[in-house]
C-alpha atoms as a PDB file:
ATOM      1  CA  UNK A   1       0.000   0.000   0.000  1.00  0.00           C
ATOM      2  CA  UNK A   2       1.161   3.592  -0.900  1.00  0.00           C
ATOM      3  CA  UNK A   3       0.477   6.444   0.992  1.00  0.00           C
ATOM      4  CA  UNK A   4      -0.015  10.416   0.084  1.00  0.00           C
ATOM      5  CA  UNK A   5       0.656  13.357   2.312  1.00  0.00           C
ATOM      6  CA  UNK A   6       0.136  16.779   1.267  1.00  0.00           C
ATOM      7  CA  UNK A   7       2.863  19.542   1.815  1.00  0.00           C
ATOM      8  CA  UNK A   8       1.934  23.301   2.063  1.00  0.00           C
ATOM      9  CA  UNK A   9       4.760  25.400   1.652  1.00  0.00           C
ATOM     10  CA  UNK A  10       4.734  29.685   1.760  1.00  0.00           C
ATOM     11  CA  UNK A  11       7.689  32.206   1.636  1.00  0.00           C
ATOM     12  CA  UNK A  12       8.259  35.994   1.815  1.00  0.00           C
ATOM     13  CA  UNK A  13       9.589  36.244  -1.539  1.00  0.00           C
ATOM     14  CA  UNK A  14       9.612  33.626  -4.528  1.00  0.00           C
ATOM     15  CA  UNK A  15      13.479  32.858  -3.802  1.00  0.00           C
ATOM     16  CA  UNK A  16      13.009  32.033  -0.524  1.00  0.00           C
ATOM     17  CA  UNK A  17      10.004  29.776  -1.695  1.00  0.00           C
ATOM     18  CA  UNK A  18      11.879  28.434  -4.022  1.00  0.00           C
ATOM     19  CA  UNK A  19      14.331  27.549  -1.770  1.00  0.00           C
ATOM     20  CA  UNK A  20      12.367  26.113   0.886  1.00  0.00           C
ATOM     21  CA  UNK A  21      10.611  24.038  -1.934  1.00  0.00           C
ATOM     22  CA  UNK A  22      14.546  22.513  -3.218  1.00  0.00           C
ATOM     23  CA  UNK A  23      14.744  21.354   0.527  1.00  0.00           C
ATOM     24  CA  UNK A  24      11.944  19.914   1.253  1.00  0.00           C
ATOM     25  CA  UNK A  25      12.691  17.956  -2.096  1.00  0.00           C
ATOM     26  CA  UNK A  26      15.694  17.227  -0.890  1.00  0.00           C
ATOM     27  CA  UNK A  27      14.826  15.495   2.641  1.00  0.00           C
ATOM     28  CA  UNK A  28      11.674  13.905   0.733  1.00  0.00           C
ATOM     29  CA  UNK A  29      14.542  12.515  -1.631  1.00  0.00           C
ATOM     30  CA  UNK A  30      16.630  10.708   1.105  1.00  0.00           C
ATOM     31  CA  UNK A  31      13.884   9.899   3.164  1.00  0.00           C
ATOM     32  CA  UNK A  32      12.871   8.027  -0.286  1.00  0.00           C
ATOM     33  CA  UNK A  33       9.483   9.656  -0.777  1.00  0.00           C
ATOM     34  CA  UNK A  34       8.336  11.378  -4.119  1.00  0.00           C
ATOM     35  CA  UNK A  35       7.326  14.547  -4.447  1.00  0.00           C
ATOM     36  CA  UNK A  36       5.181  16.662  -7.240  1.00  0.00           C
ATOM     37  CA  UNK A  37       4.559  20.106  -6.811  1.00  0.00           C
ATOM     38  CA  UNK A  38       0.783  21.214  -7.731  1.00  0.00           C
ATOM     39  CA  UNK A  39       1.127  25.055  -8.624  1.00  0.00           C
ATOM     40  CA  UNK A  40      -2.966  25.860  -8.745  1.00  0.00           C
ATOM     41  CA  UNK A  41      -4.029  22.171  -8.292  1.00  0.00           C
ATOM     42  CA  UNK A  42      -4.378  22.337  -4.273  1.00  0.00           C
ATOM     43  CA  UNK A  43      -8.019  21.408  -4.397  1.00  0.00           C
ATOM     44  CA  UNK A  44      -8.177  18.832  -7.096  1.00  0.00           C
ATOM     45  CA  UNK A  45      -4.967  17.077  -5.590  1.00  0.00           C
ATOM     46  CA  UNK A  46      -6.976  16.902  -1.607  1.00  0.00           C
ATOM     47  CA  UNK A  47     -10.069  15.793  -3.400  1.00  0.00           C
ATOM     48  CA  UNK A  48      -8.722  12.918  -5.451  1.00  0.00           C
ATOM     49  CA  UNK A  49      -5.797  11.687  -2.858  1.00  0.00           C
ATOM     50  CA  UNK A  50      -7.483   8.550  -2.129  1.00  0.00           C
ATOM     51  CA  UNK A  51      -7.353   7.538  -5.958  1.00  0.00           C
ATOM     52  CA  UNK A  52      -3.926   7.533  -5.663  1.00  0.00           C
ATOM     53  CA  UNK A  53      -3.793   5.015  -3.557  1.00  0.00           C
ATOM     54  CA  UNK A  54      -2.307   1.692  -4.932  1.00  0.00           C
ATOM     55  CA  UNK A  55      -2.204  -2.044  -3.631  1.00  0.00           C
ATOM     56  CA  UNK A  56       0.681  -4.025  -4.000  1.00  0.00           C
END
């Protein structure tokens, strides 16, 4: 079974954002989780979370 969590992440300025964004990527990356960012897609992406969910 997969899981999905759901990150929110906000900055002062878009450097900063997209800085915080690189290390969150980062620790998702060694922690060996996937992330995909969803510019405009917030609600779509919490309403159809459970689809993603996949049996192995």
């Amino acid at each position: 079974m997969l899981f999905a969590g759901f990150i929110a992440v906000t900055a002062e300025s878009k450097d900063e954002l997209e800085a915080a964004i690189a290390e969150i990527q980062r620790a998702a990356t060694q922690s060996g989780c996937e992330t995909r960012r969803l510019v405009g897609q917030q609600s779509q992406a919490f309403t159809s979370g459970p689809l993603w969910e996949r049996h192995s």
